[in-house]
N, C-alpha and C. Protein backbone atom coordinates (compact mmCIF):
# COMPACT_ATOMS: atom_id res chain seq x y z
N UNK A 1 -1.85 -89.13 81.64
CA UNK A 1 -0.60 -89.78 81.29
C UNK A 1 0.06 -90.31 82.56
N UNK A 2 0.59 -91.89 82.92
CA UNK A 2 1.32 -92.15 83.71
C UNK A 2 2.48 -91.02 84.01
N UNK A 3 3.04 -90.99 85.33
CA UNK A 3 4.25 -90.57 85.87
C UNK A 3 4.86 -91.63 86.38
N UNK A 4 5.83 -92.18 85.26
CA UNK A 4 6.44 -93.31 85.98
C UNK A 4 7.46 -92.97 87.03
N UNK A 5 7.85 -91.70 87.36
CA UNK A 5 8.82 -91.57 88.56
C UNK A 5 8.16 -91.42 89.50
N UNK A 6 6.55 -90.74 89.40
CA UNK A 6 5.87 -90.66 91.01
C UNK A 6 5.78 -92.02 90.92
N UNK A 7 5.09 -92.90 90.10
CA UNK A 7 4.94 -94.03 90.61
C UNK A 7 6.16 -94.91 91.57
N UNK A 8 7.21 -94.23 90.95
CA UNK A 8 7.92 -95.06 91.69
C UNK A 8 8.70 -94.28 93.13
N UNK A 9 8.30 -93.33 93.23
CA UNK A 9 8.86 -92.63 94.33
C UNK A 9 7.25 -93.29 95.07
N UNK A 10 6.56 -93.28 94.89
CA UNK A 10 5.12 -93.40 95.75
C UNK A 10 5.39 -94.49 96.85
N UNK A 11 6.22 -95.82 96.95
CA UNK A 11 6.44 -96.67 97.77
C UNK A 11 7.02 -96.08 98.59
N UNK A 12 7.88 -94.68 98.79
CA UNK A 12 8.99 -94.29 99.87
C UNK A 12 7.82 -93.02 100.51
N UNK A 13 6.89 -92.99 100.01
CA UNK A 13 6.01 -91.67 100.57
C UNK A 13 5.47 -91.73 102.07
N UNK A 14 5.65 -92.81 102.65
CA UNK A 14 5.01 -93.13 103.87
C UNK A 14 5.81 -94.01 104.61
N UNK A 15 6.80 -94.21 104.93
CA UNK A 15 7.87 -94.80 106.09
C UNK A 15 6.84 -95.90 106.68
N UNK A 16 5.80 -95.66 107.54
CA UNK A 16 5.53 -96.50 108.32
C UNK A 16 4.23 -97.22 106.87
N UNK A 17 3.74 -97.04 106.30
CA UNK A 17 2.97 -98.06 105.22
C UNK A 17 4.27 -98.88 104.99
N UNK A 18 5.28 -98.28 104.25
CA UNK A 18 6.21 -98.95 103.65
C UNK A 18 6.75 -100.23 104.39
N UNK A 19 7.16 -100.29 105.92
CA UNK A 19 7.81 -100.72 106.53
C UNK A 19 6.61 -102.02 107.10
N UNK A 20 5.36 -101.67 107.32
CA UNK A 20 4.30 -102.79 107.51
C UNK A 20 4.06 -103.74 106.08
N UNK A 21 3.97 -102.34 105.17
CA UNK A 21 3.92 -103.81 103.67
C UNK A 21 5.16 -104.89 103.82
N UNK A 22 6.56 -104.10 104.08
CA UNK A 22 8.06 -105.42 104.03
C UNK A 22 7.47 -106.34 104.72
N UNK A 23 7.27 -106.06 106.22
CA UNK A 23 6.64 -107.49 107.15
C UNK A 23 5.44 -108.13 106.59
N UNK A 24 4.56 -107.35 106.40
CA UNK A 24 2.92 -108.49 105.68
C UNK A 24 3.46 -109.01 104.64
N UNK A 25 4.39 -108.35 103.53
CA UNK A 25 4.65 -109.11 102.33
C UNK A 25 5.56 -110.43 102.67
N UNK A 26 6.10 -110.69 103.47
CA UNK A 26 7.29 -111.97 103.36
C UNK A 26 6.19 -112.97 104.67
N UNK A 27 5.17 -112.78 105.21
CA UNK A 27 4.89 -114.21 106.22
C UNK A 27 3.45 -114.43 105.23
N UNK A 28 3.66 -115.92 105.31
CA UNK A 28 2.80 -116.51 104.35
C UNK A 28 1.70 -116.42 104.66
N UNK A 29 0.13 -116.32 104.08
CA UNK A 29 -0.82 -116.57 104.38
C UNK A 29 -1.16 -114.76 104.89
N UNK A 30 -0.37 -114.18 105.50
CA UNK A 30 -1.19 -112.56 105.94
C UNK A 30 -0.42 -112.60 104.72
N UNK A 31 0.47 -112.54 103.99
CA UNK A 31 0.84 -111.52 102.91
C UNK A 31 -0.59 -111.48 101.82
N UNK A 32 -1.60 -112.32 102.09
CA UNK A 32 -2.95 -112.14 101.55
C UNK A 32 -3.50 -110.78 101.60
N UNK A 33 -3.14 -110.31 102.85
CA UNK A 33 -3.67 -109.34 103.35
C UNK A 33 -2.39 -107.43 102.30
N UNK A 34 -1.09 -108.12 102.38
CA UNK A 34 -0.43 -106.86 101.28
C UNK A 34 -1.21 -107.16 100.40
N UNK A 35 -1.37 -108.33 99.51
CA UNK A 35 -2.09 -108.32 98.00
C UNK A 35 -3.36 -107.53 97.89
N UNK A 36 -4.20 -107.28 98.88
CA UNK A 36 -5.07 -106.62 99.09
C UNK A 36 -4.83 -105.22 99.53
N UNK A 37 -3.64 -104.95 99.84
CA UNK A 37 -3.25 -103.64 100.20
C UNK A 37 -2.99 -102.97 98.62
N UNK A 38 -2.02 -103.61 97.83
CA UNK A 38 -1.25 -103.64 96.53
C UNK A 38 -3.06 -103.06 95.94
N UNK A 39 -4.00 -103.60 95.88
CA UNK A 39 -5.58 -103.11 95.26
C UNK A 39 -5.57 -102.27 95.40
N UNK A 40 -5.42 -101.84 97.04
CA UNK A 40 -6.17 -100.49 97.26
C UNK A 40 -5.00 -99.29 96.78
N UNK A 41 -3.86 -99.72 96.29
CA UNK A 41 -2.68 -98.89 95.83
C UNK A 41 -2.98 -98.63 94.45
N UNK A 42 -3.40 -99.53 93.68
CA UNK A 42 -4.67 -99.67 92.26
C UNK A 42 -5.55 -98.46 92.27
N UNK A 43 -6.41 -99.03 93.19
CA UNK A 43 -7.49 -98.35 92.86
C UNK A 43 -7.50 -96.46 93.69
N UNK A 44 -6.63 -96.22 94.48
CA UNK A 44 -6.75 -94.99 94.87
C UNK A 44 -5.67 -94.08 93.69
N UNK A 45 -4.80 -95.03 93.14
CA UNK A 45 -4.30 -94.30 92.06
C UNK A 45 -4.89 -93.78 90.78
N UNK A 46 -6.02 -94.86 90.81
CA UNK A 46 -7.13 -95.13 89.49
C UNK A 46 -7.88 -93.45 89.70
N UNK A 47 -8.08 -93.18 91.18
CA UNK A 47 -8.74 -91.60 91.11
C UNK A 47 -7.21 -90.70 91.14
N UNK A 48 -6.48 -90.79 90.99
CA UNK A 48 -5.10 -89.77 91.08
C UNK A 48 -5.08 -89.51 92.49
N UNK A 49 -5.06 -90.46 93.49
CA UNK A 49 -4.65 -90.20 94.38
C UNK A 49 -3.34 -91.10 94.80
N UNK A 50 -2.35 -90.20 94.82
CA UNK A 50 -1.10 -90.70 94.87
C UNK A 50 -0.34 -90.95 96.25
N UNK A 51 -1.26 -90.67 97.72
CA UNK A 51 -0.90 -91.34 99.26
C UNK A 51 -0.89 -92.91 99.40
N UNK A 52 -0.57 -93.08 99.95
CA UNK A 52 -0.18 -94.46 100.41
C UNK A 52 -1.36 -94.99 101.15
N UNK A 53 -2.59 -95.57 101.01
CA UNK A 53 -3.28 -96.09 101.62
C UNK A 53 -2.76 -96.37 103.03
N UNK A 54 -3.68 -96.22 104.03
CA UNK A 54 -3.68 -96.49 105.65
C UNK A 54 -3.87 -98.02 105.58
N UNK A 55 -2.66 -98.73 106.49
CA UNK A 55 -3.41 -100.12 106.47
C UNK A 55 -3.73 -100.32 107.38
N UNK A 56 -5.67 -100.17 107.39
CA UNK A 56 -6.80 -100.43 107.53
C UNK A 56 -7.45 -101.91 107.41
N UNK A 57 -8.93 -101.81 108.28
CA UNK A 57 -9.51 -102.81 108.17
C UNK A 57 -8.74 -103.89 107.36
N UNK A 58 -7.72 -104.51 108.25
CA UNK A 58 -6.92 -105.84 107.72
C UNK A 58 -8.04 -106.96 107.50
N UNK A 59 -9.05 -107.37 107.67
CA UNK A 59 -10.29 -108.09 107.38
C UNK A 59 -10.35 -108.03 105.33
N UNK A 60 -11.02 -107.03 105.82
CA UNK A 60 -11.16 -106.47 104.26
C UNK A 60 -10.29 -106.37 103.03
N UNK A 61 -8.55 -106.27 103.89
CA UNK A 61 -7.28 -106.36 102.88
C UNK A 61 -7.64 -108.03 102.73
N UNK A 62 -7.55 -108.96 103.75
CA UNK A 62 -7.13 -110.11 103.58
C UNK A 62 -8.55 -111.02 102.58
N UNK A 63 -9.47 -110.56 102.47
CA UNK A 63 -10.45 -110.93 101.64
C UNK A 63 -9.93 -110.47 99.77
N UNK A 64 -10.05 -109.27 100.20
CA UNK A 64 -9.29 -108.55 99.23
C UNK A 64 -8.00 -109.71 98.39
N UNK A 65 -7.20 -109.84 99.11
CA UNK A 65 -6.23 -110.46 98.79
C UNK A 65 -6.52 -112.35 98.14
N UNK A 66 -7.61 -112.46 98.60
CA UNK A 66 -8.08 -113.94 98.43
C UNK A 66 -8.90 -114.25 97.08
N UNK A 67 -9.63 -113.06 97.11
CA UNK A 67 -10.08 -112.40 96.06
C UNK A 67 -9.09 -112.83 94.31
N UNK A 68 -8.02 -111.72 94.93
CA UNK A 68 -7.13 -111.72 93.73
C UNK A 68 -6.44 -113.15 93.13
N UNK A 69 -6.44 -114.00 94.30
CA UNK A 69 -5.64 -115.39 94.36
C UNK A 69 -6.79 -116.09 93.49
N UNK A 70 -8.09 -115.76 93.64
CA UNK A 70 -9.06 -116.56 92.76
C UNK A 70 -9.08 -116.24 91.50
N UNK A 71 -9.20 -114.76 91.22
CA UNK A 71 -8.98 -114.27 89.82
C UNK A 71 -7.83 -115.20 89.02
N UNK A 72 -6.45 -114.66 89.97
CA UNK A 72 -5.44 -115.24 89.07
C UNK A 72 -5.45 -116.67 88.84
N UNK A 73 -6.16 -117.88 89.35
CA UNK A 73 -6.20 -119.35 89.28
C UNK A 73 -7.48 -119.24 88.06
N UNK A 74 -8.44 -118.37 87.88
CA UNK A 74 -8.95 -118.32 86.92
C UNK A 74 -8.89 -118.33 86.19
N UNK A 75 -8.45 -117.45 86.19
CA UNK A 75 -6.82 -116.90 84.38
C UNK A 75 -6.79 -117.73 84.41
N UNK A 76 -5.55 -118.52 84.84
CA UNK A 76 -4.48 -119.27 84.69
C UNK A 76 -4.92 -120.45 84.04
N UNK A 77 -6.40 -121.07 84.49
CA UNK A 77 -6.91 -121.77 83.62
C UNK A 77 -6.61 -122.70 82.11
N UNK A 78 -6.65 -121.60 81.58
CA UNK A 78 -6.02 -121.71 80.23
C UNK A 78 -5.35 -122.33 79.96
N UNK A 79 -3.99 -122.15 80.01
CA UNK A 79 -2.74 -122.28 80.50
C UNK A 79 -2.84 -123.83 80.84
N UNK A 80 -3.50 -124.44 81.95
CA UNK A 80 -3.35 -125.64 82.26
C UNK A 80 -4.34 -126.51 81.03
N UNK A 81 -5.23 -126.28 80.39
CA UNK A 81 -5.99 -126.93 79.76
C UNK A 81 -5.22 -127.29 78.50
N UNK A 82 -4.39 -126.09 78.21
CA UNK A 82 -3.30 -125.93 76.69
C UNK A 82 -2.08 -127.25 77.42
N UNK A 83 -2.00 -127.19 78.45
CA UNK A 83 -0.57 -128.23 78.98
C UNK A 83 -1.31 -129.70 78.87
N UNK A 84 -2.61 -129.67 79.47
CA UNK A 84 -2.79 -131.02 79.27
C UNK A 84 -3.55 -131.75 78.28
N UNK A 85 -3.72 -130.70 77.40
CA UNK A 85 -4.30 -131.13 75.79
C UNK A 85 -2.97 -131.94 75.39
N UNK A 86 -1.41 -130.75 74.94
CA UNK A 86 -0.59 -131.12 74.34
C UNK A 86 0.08 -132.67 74.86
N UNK A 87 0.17 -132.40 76.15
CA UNK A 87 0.68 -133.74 77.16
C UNK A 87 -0.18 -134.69 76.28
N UNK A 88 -1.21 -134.96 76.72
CA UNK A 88 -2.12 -136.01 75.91
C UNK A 88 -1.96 -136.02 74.23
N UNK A 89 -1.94 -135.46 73.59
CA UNK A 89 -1.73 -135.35 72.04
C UNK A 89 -0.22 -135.75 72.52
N UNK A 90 0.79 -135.73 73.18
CA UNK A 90 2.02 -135.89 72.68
C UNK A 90 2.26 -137.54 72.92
N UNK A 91 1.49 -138.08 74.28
CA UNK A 91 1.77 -139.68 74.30
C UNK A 91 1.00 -140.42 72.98
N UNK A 92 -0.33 -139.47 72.61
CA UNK A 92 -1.17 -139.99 71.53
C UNK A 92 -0.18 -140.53 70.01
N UNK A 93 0.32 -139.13 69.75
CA UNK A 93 1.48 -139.25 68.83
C UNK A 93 2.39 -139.89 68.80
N UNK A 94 3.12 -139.49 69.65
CA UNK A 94 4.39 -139.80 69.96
C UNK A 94 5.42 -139.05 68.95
N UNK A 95 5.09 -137.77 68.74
CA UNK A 95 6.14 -137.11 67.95
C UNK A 95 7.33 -135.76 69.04
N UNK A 96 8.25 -136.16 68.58
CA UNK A 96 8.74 -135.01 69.02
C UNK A 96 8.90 -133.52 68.86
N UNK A 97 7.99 -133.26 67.34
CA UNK A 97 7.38 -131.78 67.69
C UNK A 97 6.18 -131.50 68.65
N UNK A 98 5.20 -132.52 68.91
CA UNK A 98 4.06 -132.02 69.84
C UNK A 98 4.84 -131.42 70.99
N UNK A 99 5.69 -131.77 71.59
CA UNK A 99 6.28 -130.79 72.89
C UNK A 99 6.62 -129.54 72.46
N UNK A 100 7.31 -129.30 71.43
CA UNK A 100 7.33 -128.31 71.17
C UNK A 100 6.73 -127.15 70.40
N UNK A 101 5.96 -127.74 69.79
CA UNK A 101 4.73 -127.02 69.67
C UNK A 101 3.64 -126.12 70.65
N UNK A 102 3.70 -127.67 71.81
CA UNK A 102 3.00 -127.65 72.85
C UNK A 102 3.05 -126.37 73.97
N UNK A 103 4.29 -125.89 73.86
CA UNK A 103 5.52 -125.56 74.22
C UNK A 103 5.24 -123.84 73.99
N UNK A 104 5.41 -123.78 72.85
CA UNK A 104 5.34 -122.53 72.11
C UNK A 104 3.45 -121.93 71.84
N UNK A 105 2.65 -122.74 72.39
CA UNK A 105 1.01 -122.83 72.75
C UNK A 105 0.90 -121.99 73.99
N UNK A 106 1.99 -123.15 74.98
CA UNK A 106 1.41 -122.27 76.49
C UNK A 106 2.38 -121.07 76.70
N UNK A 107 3.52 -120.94 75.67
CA UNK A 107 3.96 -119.53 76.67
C UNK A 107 3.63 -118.55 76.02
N UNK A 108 2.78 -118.90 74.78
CA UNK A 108 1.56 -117.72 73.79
C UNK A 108 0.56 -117.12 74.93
N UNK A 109 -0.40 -118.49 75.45
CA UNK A 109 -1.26 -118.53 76.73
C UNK A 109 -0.97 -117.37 77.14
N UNK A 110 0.19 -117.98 78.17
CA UNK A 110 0.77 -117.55 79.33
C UNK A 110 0.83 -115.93 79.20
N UNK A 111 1.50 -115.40 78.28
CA UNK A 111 2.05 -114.53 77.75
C UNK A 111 0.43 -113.40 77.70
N UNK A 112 -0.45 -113.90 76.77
CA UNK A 112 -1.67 -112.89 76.81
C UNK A 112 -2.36 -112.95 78.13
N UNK A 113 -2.12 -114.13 78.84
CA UNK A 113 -2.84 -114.10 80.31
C UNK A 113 -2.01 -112.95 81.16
N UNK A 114 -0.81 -112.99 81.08
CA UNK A 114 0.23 -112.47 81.80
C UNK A 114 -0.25 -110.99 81.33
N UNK A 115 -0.85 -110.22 80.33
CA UNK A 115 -0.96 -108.95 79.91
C UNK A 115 -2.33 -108.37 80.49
N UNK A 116 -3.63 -109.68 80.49
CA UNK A 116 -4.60 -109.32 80.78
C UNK A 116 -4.48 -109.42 82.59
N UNK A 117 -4.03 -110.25 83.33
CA UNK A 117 -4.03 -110.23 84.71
C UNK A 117 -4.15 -108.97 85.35
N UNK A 118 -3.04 -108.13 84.99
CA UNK A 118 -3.05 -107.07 85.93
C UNK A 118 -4.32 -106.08 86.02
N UNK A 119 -4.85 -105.94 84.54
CA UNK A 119 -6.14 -105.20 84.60
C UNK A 119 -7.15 -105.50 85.22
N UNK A 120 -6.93 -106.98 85.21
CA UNK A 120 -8.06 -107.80 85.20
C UNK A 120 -8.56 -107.34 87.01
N UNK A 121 -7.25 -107.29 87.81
CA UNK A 121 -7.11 -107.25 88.97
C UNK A 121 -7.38 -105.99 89.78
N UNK A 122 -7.06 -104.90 88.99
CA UNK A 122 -7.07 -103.15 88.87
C UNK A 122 -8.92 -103.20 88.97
N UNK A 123 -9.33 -103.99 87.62
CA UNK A 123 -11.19 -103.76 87.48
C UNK A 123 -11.37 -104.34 89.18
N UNK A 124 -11.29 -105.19 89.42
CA UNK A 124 -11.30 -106.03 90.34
C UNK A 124 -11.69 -104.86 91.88
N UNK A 125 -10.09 -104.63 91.74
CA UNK A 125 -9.85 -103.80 92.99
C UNK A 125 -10.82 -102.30 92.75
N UNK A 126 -10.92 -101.82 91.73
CA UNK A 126 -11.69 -100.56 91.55
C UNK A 126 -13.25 -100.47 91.53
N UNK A 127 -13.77 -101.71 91.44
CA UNK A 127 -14.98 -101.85 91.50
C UNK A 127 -15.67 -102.84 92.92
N UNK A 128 -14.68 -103.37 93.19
CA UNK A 128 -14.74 -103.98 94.20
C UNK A 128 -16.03 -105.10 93.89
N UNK A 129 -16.18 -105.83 92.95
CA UNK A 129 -17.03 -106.91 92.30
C UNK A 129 -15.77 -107.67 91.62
N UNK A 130 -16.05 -109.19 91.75
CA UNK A 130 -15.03 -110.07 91.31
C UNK A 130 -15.67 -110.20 89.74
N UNK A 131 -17.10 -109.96 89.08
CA UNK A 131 -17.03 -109.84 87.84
C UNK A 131 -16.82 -108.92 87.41
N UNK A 132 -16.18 -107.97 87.82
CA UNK A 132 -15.36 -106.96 86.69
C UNK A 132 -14.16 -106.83 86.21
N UNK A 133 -13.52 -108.08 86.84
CA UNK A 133 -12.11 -109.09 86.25
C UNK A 133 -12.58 -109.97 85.13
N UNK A 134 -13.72 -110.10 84.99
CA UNK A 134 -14.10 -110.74 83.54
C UNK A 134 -14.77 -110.13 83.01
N UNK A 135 -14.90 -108.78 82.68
CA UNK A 135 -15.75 -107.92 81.86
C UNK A 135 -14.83 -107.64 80.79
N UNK A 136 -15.94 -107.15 79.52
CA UNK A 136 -14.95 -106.77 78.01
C UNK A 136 -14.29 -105.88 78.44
N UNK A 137 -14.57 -104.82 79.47
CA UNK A 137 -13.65 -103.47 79.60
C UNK A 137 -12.01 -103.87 79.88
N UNK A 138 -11.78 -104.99 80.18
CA UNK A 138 -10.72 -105.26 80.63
C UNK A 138 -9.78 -105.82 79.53
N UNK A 139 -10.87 -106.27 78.61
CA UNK A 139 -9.84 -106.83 77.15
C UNK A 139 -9.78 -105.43 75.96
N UNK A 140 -11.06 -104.37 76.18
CA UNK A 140 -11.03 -103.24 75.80
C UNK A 140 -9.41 -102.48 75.66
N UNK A 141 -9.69 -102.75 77.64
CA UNK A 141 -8.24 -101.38 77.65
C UNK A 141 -7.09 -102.30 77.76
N UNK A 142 -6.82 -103.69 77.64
CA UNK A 142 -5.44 -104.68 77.74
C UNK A 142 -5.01 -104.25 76.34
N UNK A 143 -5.57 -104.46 75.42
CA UNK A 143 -5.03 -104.67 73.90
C UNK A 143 -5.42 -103.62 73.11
N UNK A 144 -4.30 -102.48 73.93
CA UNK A 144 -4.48 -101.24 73.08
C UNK A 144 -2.54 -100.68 73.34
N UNK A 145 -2.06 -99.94 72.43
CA UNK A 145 -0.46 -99.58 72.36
C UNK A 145 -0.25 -99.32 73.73
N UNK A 146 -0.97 -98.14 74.21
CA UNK A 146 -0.69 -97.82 75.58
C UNK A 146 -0.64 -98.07 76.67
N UNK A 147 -1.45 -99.85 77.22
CA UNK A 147 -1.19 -100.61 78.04
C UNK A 147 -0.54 -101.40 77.90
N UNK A 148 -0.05 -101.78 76.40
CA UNK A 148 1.11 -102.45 76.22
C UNK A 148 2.69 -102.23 76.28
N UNK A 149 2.56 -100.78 76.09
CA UNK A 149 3.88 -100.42 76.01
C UNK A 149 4.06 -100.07 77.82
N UNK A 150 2.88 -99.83 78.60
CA UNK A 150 3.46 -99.59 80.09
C UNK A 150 3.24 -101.29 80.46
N UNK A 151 3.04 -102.39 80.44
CA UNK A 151 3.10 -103.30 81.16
C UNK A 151 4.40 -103.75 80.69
N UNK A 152 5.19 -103.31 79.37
CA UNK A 152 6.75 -103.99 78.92
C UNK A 152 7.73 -102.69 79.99
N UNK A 153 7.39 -101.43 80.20
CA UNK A 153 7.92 -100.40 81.11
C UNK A 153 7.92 -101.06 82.74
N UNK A 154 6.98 -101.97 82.78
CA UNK A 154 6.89 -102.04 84.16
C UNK A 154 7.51 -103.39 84.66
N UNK A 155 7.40 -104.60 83.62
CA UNK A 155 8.52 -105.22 83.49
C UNK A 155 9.46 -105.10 83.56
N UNK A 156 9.93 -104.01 82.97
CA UNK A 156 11.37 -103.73 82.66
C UNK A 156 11.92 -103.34 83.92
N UNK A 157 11.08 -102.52 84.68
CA UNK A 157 11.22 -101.76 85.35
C UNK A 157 11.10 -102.98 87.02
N UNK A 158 10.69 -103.98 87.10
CA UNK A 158 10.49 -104.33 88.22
C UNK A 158 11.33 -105.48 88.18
N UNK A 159 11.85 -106.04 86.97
CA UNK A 159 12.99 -107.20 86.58
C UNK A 159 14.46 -105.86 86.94
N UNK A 160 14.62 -104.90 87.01
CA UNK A 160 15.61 -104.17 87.53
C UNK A 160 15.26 -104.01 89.11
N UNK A 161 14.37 -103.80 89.86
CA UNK A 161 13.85 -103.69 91.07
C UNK A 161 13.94 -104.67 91.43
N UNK A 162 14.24 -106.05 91.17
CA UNK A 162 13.92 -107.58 91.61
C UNK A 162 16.15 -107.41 91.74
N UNK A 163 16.53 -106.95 91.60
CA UNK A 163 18.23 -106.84 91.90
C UNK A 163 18.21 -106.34 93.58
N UNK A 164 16.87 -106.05 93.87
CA UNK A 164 17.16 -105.80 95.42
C UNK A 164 16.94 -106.44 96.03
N UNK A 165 16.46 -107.86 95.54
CA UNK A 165 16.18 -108.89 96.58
C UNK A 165 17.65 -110.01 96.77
N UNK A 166 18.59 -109.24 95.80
CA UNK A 166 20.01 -109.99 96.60
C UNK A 166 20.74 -109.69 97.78
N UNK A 167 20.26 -108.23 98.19
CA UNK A 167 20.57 -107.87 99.40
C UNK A 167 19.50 -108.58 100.34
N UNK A 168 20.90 -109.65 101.18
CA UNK A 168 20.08 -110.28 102.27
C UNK A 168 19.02 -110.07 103.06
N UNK A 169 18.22 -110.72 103.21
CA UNK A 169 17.03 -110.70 104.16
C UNK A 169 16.13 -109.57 103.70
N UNK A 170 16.43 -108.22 104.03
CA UNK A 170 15.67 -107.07 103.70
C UNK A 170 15.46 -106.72 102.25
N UNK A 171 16.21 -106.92 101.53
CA UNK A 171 16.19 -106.85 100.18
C UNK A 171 14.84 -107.53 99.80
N UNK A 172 14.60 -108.84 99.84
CA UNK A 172 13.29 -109.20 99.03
C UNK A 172 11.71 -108.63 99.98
N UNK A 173 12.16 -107.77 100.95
CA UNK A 173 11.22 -107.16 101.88
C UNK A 173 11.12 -105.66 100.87
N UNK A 174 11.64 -105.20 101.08
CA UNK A 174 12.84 -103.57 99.61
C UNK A 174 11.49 -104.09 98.43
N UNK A 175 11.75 -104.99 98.32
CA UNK A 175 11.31 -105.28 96.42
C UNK A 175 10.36 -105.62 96.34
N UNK A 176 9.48 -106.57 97.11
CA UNK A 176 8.04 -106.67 97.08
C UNK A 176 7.36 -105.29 97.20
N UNK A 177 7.59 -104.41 98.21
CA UNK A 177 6.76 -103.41 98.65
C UNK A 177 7.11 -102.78 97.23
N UNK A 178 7.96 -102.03 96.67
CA UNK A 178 8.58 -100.92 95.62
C UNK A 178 7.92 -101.46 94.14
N UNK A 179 7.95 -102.93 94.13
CA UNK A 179 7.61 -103.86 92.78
C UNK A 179 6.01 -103.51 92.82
N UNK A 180 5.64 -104.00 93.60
CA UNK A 180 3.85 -103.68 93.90
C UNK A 180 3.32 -103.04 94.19
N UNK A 181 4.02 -101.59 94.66
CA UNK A 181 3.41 -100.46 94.34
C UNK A 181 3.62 -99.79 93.64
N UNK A 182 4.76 -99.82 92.54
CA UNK A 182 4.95 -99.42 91.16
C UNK A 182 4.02 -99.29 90.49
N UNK A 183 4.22 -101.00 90.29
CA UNK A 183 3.16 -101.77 89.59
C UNK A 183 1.84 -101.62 89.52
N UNK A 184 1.19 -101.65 90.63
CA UNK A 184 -0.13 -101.36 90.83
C UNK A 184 -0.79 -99.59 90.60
N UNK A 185 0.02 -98.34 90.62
CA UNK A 185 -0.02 -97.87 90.44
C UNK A 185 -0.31 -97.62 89.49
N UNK A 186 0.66 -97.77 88.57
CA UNK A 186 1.09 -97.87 87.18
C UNK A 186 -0.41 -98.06 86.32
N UNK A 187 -0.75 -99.56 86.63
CA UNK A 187 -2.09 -100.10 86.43
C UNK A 187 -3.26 -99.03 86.53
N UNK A 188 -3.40 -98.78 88.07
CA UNK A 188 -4.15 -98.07 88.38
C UNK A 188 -4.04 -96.72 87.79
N UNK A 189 -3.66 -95.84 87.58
CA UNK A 189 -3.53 -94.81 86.76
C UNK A 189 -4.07 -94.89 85.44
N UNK A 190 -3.26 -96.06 84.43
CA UNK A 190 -3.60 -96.22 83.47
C UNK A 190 -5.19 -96.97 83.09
N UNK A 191 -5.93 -97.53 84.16
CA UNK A 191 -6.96 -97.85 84.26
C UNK A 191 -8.15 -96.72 83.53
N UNK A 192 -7.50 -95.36 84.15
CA UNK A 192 -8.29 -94.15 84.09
C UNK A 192 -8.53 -93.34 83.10
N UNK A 193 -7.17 -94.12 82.45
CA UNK A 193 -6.99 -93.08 81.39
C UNK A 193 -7.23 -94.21 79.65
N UNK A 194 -8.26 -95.42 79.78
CA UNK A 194 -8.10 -96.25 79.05
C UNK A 194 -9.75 -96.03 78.42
């Protein structure tokens, strides 16, 4: 069973992880290298190990991280094929329900992509093979009560955590690290238990 309070105490467990994720997460291009950290926060949770990964072999995070950027343009796929079907059907027509139709298509998309991503990313990081972001195990354990009801928990939960990025400067440093290792946790845990 998730512990959603370790999960979320788990970002404050290590001062100096914590304080290197704020800096890698906000400069562009190494924050490749947190997204790949955020995995290994996945996948060491995926065995119940609840320490803060050492950040290590930065090589390997930042692949890691490039990794995930491909998955998610994969996904996302979809999503663009549903936008430029409707676009085209809508000059074809010319009706003013095709937009909105169109409309109510991609944030369906969006919406089941948005549920399957994170697993998709967890297989990813836990197996360390980029086809195990497209394996059935991942639509297996997405579309079952119990990964549904923690990815609307973790939403919930990181759209309240995203209030710390109004505190200037450090704040959206605060909320990346706390949001993504929640999160990934969260994932990762529930990976194990799916």
């Amino acid at each position: 069973m998730v512990d959603y309070m370790a999960a979320l105490k788990r970002p404050f467990s290590d001062l100096k992880a914590f304080i290197i994720g704020a800096i890698v997460g906000i400069i562009p291009i190494v924050n490749l290298a947190f997204t790949g950290y955020l995995l290994d926060c996945a996948a060491t949770a995926s065995r119940r190990d609840y320490r803060l990964p050492e950040w290590t072999n930065w090589g390997r995070l930042f692949v890691r991280g490039i990794m995930a950027f491909i998955i998610a343009i994969i996904y996302y796929i979809p999503v663009a094929i549903v936008v430029v079907f409707f676009a085209l059907l809508g000059m074809a027509v010319k009706s003013a329900v095709v937009p909105l139709i169109g409309l109510l298509f991609v944030l369906l998309v969006a919406l089941i992509i948005g549920l399957m991503l994170p697993m998709a990313l967890v297989s990813y990081a836990i197996h360390d093979d980029i086809k195990a972001a497209f394996s059935n195990e991942v639509v297996r354990r997405v579309f079952t009560g119990k990964y549904i009801v923690a990815w609307i928990i973790v939403a919930i939960v990181s759209s309240i955590l995203l209030l710390l990025a109004l505190i200037p400067f450090i704040g959206i440093m605060v909320a990346l690290v706390v949001i993504g290792v929640f999160g990934n946790t969260v994932y990762g845990t529930l990976y194990s238990e799916l």
